[in-house]
C-alpha atoms as a PDB file:
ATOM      1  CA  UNK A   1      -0.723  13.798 -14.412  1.00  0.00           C
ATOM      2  CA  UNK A   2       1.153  11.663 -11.712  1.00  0.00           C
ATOM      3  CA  UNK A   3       2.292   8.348 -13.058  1.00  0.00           C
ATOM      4  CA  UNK A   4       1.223   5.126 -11.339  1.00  0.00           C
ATOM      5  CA  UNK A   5       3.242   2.169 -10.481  1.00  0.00           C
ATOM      6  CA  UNK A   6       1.000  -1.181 -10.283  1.00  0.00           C
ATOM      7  CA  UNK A   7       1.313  -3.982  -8.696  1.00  0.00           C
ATOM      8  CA  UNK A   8      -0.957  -6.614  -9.560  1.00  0.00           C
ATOM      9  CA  UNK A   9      -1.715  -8.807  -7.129  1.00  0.00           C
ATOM     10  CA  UNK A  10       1.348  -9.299  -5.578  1.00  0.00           C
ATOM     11  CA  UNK A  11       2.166 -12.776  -3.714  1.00  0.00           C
ATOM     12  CA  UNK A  12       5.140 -11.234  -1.495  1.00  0.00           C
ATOM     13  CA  UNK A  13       4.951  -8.303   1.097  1.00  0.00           C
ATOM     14  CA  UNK A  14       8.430  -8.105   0.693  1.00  0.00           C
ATOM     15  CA  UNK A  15       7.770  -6.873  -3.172  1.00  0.00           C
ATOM     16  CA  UNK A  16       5.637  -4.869  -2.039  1.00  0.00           C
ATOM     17  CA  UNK A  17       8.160  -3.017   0.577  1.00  0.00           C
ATOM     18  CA  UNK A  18      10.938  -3.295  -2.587  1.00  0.00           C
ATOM     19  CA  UNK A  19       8.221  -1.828  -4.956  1.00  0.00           C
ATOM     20  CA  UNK A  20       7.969   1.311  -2.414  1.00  0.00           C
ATOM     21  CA  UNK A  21      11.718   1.682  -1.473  1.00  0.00           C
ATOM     22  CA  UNK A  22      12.634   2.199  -5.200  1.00  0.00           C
ATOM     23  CA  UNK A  23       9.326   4.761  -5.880  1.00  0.00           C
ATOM     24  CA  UNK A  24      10.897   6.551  -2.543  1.00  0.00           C
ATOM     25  CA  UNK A  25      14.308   7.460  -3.786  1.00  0.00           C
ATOM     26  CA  UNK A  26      13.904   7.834  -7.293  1.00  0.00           C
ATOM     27  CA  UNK A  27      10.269  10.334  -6.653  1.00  0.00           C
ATOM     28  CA  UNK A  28       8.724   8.609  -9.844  1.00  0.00           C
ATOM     29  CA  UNK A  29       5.105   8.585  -9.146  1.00  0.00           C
ATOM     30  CA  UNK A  30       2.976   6.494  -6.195  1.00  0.00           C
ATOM     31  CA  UNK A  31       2.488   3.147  -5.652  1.00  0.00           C
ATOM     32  CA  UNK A  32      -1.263   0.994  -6.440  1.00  0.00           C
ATOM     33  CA  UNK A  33      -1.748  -2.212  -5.524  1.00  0.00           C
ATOM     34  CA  UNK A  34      -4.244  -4.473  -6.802  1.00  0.00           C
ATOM     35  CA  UNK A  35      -5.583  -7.117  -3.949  1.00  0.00           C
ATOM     36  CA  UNK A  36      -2.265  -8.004  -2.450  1.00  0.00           C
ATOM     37  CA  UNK A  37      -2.094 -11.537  -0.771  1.00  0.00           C
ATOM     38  CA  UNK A  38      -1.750 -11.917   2.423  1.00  0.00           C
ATOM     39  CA  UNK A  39      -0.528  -8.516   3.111  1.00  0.00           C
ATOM     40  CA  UNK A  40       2.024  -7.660   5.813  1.00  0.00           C
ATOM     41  CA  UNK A  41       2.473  -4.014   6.906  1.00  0.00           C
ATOM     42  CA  UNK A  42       5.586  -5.068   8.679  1.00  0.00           C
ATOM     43  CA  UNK A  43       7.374  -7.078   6.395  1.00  0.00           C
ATOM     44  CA  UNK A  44       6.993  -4.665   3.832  1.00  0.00           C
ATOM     45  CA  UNK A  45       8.094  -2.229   5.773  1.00  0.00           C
ATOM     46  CA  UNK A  46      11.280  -4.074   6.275  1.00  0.00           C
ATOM     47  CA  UNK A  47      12.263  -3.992   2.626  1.00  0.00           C
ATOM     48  CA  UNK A  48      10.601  -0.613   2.481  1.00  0.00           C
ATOM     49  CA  UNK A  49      13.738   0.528   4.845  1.00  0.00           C
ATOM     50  CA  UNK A  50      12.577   3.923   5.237  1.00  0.00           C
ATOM     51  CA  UNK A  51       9.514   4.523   2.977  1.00  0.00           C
ATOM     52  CA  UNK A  52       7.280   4.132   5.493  1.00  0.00           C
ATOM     53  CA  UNK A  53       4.949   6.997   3.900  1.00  0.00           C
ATOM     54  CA  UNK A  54       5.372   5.443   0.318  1.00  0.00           C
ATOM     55  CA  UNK A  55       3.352   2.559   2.216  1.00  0.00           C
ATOM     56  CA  UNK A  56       1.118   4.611   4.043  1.00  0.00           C
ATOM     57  CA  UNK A  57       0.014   6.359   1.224  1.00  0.00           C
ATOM     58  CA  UNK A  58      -0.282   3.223  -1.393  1.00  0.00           C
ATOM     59  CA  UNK A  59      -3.593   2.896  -2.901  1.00  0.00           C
ATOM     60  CA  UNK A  60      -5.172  -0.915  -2.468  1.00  0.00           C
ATOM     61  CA  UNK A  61      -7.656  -1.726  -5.260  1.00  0.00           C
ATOM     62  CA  UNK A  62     -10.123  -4.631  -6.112  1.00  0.00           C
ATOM     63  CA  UNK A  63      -8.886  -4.522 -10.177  1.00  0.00           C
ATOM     64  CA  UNK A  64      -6.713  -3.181 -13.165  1.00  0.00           C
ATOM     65  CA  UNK A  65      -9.368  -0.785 -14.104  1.00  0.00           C
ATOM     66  CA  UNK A  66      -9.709   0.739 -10.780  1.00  0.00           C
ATOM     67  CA  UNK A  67      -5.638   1.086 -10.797  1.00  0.00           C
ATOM     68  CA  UNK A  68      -5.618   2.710 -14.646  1.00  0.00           C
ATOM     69  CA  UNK A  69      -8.528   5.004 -13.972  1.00  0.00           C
ATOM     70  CA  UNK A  70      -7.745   8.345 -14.611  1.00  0.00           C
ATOM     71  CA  UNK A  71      -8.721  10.756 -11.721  1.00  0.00           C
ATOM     72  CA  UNK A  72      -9.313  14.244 -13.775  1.00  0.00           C
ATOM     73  CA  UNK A  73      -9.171  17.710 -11.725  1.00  0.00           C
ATOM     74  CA  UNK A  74     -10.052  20.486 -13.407  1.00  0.00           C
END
């Protein structure tokens, strides 16, 4: 099972860009987002430095049960 980072309802692209920076380099788990504010692909990316596919891959939800679901493959 991968392990989920959430943000809930962030205020700040920035965090957001922080948020997938640090999931980058340490290869913890991906990144879920629960209705972001006023989001800004390009200022996140400028605190993402370099995660650009952390960001393009982050998973934008309407709530915390969408973001704790548990997606089972068998």
């Amino acid at each position: 099972m991968e392990l989920r980072f959430v943000l809930n309802r962030p205020r700040s692209s920035q965090n957001i860009g922080a948020a997938a920076r640090a999931l980058a380099n340490t290869g913890a788990g991906s990144l879920w987002v629960i209705e972001p504010l006023g989001f800004d692909r390009a200022q996140a990316a400028k605190l993402a430095a370099g995660a650009d596919d952390m960001l393009d891959h982050m998973r934008v939800v309407r709530t915390l049960d969408e973001a704790l679901a548990i997606a089972w493959t068998w």
